[in-house]
N, C-alpha and C. Protein backbone atom coordinates (compact mmCIF):
# COMPACT_ATOMS: atom_id res chain seq x y z
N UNK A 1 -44.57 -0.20 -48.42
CA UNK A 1 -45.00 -1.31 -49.24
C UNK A 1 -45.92 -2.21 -48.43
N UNK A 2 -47.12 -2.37 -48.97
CA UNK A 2 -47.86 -3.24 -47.88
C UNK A 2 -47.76 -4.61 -48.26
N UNK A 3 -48.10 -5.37 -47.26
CA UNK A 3 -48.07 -6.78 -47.10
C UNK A 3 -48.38 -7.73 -48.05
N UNK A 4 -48.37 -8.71 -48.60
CA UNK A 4 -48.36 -9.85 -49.96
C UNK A 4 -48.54 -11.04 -49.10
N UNK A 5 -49.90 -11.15 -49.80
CA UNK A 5 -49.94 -13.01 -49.98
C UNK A 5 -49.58 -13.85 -50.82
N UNK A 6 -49.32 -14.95 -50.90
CA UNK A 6 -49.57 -15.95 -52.19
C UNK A 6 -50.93 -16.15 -52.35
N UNK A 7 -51.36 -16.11 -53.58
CA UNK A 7 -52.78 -17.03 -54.07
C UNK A 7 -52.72 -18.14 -54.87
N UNK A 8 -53.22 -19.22 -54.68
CA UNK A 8 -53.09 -20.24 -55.53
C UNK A 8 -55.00 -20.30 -56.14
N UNK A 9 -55.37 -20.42 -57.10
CA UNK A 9 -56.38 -20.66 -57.55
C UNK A 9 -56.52 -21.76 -58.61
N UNK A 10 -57.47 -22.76 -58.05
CA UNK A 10 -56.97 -24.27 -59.38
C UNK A 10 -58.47 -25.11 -59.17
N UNK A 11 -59.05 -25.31 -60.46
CA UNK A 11 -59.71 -25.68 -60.88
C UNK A 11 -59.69 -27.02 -61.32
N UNK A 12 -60.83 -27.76 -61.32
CA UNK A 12 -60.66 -29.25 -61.74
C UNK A 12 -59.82 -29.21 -62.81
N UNK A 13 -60.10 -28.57 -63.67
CA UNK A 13 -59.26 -28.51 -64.78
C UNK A 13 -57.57 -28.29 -65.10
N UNK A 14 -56.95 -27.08 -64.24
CA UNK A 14 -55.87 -26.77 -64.51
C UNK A 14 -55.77 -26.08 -63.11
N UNK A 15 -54.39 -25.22 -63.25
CA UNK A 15 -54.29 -24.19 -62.30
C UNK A 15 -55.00 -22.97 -62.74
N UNK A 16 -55.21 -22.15 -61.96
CA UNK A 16 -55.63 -20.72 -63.11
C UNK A 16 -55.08 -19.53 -62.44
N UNK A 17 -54.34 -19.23 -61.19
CA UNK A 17 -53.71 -18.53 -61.25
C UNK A 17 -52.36 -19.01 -60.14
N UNK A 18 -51.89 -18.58 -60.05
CA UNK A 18 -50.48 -18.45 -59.32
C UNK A 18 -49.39 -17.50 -58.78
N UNK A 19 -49.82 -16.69 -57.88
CA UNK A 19 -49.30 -15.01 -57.67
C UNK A 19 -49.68 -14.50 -56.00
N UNK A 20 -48.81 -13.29 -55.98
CA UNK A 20 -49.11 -12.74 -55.13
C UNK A 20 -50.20 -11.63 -55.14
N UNK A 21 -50.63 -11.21 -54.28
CA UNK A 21 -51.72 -10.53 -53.55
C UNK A 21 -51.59 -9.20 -52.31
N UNK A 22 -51.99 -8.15 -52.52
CA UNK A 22 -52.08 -7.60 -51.31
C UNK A 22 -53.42 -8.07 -50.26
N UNK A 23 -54.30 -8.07 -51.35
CA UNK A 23 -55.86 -8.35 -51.07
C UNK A 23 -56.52 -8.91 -51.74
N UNK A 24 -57.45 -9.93 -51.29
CA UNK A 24 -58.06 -10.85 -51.82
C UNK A 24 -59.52 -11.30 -51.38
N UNK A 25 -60.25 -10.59 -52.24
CA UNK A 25 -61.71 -10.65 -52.05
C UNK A 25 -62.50 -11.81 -52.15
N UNK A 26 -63.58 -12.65 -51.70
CA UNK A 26 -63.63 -13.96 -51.82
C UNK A 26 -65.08 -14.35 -51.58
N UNK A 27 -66.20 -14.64 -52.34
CA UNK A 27 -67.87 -14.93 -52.21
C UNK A 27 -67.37 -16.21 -50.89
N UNK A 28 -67.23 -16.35 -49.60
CA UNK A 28 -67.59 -16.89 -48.64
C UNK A 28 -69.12 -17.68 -48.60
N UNK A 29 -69.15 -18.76 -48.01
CA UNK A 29 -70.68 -19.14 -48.03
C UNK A 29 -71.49 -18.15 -47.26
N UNK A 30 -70.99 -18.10 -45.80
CA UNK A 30 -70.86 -16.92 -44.69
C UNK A 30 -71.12 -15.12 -45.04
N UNK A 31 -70.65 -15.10 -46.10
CA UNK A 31 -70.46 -14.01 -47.12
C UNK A 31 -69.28 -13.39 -47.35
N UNK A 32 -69.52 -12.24 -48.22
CA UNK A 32 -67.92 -11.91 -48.93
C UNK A 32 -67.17 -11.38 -47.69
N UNK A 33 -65.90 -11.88 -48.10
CA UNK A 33 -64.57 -11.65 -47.05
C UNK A 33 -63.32 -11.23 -47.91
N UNK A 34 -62.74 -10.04 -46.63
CA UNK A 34 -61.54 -9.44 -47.05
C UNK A 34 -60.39 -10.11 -46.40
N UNK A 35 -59.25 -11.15 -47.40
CA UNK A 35 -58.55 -11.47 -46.77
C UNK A 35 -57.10 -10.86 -47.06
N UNK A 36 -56.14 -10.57 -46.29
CA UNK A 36 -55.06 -9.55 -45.97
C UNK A 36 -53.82 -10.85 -45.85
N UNK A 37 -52.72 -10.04 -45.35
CA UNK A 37 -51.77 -11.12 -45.29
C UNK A 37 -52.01 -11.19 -44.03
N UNK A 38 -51.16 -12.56 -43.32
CA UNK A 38 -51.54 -12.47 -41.72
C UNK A 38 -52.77 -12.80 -41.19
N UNK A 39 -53.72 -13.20 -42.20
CA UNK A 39 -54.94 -13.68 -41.68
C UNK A 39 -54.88 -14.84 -40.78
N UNK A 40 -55.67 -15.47 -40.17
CA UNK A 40 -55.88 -16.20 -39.07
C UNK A 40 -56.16 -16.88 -39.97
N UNK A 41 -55.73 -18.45 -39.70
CA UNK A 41 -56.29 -19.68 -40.36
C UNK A 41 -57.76 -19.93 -40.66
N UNK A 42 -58.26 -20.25 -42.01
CA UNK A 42 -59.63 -20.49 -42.21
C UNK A 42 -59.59 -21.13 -43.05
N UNK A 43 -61.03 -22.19 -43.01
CA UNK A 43 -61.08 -23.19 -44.44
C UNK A 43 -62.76 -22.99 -44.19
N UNK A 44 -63.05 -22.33 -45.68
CA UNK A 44 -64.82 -22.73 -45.71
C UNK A 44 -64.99 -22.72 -46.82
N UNK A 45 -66.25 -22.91 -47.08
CA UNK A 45 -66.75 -23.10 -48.54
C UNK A 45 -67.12 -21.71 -49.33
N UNK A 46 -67.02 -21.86 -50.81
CA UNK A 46 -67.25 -20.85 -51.17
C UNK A 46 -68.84 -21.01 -51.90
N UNK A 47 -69.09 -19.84 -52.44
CA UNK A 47 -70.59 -19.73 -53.24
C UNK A 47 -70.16 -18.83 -54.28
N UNK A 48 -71.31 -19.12 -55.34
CA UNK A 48 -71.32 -18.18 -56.43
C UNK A 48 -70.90 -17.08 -56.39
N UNK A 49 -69.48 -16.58 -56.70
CA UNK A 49 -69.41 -15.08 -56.98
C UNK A 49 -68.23 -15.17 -57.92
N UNK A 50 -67.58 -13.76 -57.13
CA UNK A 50 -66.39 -13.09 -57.88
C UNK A 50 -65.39 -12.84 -56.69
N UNK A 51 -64.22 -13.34 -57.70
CA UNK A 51 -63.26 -13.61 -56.48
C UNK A 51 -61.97 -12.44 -57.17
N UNK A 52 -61.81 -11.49 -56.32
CA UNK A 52 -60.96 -9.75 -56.60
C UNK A 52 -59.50 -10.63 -55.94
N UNK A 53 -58.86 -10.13 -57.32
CA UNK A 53 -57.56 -10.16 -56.31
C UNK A 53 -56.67 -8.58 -56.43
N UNK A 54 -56.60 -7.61 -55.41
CA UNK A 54 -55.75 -7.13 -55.65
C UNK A 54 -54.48 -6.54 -55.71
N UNK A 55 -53.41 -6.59 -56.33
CA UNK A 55 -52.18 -6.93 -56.38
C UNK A 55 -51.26 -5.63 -56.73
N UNK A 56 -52.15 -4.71 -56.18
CA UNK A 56 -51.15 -3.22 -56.13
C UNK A 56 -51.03 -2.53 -57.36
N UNK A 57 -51.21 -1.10 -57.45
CA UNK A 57 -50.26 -0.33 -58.78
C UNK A 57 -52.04 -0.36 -59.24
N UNK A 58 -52.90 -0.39 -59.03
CA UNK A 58 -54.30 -0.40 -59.41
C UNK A 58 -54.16 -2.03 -60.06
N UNK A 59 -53.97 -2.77 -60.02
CA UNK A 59 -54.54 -3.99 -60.96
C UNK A 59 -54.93 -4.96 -59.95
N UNK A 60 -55.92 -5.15 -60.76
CA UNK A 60 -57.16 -6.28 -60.18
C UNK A 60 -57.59 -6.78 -60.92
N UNK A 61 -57.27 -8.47 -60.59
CA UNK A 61 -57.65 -9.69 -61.46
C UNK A 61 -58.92 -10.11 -60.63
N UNK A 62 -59.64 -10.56 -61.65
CA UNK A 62 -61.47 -11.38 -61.40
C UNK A 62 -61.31 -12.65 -61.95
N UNK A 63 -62.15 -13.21 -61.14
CA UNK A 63 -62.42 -14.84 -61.81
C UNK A 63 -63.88 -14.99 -60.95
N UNK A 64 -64.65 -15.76 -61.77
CA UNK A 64 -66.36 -16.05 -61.79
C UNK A 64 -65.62 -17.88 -60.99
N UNK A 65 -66.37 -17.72 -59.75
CA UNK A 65 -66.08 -19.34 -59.40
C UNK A 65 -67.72 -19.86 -58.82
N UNK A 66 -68.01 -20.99 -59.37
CA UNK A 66 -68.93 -21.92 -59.20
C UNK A 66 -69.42 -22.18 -57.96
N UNK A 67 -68.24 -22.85 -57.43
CA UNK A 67 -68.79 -23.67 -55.87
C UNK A 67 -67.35 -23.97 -55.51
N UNK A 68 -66.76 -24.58 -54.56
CA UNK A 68 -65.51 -25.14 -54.05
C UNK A 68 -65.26 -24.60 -52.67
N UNK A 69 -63.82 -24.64 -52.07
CA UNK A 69 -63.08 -24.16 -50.65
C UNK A 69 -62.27 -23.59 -50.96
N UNK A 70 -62.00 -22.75 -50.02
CA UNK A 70 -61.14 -21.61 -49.87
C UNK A 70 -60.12 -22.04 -48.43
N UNK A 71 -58.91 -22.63 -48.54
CA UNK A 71 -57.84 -22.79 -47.22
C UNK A 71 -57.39 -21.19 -47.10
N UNK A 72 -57.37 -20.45 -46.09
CA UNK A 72 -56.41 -19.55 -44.95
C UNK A 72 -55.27 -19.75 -44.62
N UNK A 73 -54.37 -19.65 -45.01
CA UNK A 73 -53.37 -19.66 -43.99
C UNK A 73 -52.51 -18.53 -43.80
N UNK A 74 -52.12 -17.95 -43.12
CA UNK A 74 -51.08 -16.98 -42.77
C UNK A 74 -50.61 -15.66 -44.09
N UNK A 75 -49.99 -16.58 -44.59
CA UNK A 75 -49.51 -16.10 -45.90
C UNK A 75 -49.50 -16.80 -47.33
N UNK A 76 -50.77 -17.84 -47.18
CA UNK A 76 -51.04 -18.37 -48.50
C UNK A 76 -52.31 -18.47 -48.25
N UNK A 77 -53.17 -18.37 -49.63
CA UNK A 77 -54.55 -18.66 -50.20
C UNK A 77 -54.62 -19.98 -51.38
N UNK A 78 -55.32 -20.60 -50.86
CA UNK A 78 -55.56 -21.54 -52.00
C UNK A 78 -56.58 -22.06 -52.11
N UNK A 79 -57.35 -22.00 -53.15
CA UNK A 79 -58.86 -21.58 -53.93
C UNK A 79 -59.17 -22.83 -54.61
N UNK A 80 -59.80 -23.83 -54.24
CA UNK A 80 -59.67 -24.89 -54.96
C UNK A 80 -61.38 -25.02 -55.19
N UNK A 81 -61.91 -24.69 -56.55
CA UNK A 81 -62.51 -24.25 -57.28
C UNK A 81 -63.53 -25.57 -58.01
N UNK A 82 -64.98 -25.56 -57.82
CA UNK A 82 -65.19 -26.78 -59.70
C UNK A 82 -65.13 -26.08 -60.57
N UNK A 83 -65.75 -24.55 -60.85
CA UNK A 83 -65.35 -24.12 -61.81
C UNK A 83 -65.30 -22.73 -62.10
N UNK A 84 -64.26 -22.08 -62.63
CA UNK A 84 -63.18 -20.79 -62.35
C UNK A 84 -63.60 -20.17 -63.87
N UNK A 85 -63.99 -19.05 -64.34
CA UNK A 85 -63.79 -18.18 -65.10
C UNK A 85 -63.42 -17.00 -65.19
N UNK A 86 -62.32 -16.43 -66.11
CA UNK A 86 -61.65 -15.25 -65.98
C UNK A 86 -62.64 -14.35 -66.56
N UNK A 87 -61.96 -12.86 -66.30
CA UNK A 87 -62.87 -12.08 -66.50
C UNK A 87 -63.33 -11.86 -67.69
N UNK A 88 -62.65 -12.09 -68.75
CA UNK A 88 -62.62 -12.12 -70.27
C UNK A 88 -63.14 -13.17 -70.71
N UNK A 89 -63.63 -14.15 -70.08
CA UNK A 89 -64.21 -15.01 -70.27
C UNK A 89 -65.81 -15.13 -70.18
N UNK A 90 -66.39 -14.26 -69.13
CA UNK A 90 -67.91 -13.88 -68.98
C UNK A 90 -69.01 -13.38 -69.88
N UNK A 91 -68.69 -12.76 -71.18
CA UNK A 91 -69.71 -12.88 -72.24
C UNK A 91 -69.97 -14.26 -72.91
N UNK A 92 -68.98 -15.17 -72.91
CA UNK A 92 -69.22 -16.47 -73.48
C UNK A 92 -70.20 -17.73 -72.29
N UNK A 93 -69.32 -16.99 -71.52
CA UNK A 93 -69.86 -18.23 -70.21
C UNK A 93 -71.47 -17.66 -70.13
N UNK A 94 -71.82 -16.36 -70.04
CA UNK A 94 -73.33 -15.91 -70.30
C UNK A 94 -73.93 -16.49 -70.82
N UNK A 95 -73.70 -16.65 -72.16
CA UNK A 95 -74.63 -17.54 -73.62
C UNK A 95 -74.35 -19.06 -73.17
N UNK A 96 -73.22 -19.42 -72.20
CA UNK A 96 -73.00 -21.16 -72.41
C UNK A 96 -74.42 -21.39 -71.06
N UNK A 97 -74.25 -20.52 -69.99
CA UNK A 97 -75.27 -20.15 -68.58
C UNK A 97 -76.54 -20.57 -69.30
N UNK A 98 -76.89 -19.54 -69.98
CA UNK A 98 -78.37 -19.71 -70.69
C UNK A 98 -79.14 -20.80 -71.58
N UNK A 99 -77.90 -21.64 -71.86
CA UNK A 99 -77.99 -22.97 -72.96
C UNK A 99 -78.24 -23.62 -72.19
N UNK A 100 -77.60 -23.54 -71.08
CA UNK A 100 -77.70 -24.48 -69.81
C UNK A 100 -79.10 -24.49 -69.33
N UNK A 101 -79.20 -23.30 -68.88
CA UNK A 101 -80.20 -23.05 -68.15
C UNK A 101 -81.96 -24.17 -68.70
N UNK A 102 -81.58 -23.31 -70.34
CA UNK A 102 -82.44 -24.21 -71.22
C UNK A 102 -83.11 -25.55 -70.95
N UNK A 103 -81.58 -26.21 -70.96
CA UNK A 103 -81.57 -27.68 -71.48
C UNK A 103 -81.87 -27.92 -69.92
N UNK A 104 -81.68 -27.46 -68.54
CA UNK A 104 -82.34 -27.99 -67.22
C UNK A 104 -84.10 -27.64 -67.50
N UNK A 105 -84.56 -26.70 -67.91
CA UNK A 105 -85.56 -26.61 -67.36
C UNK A 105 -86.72 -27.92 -68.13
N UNK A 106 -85.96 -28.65 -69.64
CA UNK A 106 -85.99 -29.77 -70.30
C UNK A 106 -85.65 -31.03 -69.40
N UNK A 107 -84.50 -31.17 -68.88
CA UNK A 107 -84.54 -32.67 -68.36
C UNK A 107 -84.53 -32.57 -66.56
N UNK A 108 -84.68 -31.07 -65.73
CA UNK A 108 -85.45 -31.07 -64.59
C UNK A 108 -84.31 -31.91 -63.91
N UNK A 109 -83.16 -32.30 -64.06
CA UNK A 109 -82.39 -33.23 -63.50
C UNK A 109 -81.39 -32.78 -61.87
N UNK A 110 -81.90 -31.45 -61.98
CA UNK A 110 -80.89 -30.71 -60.89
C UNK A 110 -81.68 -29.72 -59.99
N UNK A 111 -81.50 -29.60 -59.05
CA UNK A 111 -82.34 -28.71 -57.99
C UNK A 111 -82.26 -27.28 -59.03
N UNK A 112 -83.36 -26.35 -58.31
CA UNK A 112 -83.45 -25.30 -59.01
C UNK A 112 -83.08 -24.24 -58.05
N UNK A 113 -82.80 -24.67 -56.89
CA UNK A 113 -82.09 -23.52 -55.86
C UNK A 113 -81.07 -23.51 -56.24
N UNK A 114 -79.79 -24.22 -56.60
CA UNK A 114 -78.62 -24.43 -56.82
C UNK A 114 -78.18 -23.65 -58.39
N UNK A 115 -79.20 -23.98 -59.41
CA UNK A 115 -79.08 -23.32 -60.65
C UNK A 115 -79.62 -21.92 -60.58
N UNK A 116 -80.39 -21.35 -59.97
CA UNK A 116 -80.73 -20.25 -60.09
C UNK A 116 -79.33 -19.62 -59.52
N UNK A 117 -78.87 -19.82 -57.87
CA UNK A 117 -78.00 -19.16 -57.28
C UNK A 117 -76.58 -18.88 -58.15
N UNK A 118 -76.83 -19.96 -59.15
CA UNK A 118 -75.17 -19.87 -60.08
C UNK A 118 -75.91 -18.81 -61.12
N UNK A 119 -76.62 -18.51 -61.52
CA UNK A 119 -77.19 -17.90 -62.48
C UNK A 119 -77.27 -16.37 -61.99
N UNK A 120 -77.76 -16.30 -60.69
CA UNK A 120 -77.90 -14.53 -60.10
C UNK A 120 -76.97 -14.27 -60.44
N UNK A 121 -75.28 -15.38 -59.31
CA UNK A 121 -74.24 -14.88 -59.05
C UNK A 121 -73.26 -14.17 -60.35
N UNK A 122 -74.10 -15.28 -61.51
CA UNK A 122 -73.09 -14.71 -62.62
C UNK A 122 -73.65 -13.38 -63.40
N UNK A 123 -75.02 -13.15 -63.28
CA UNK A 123 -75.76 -11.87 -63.87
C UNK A 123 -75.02 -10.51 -62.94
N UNK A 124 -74.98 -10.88 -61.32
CA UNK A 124 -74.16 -10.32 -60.96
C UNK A 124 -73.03 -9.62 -60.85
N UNK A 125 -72.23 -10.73 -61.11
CA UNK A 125 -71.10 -10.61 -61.39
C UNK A 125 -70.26 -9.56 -62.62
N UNK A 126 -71.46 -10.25 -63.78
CA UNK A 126 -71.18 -9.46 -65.03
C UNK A 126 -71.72 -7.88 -65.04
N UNK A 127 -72.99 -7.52 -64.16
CA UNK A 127 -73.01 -6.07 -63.90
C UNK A 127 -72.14 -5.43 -63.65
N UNK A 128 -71.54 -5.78 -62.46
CA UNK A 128 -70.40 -5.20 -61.67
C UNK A 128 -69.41 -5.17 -62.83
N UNK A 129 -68.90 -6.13 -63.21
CA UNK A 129 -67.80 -5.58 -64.34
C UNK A 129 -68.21 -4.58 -65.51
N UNK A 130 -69.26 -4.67 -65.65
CA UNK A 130 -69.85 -3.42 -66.84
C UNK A 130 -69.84 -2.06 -65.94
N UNK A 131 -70.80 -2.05 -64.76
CA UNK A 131 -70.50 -0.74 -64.13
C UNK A 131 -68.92 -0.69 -63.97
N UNK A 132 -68.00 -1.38 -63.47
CA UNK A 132 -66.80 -0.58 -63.03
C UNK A 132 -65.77 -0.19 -64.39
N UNK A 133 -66.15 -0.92 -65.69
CA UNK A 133 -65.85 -0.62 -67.21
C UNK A 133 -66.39 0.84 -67.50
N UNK A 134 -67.43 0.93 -67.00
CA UNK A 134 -68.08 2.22 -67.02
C UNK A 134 -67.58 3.30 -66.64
N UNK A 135 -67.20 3.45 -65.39
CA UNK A 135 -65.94 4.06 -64.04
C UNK A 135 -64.77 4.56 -65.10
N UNK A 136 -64.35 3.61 -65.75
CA UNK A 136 -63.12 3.89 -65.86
C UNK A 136 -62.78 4.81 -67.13
């Protein structure tokens, strides 16, 4: 039986998940990182991606996260997020992305390095779940 973390994942909004982990994949600013149980203490920031958790028996939970930190510790993860979407959630958040996108390039109010990078990460993101839908 291999090793288990806790993950905590929580969003301005709510919590959004609460569980254990064998492995836990994580968009790092640094870049993506595999974290295990027993990891060495770390706190950094995260970037646009997709955050894998997986939790044995084949199942693997996704969530689309914005921007926020990621704490290390030993045998807990905790993901403190601005903003977290599940995986079932990414065809909607697509069309809400693009409304968005819209209404910036109208009031110009926000850097455009920052909106594009949330925009790859989520075109991204949503490939990868179509190819591995594909896989299966």
């Amino acid at each position: 039986m291999a090793l288990r973390i806790h993950v905590d994942i929580v969003s301005a909004e709510s919590s959004i998940y609460s569980g254990q982990a064998e492995r836990v994949i994580i968009p790092a600013q640094q870049g993506e990182m595999c974290v295990l149980a027993r990891h060495a203490p770390l706190l950094t920031n995260l970037k646009p991606g997709l955050i894998r958790l997986l939790t044995g028996a084949n199942l693997t939970y996704e969530f689309f996260v914005s921007s926020g930190y990621v704490e290390i510790q030993p045998h807990v993860i905790t993901i403190l997020a601005d903003t977290v979407l599940r995986s079932e959630e990414f065809d909607a958040a697509a069309a809400k992305a693009a409304r968005y996108l819209e209404t910036f390039a109208q009031e110009k109010k926000h850097t455009l390095d920052s909106e594009l990078a949330l925009s790859v990460a989520l075109l991204r993101v949503m490939d990868h779940l179509r190819q591995s839908h594909v896989k299966k």
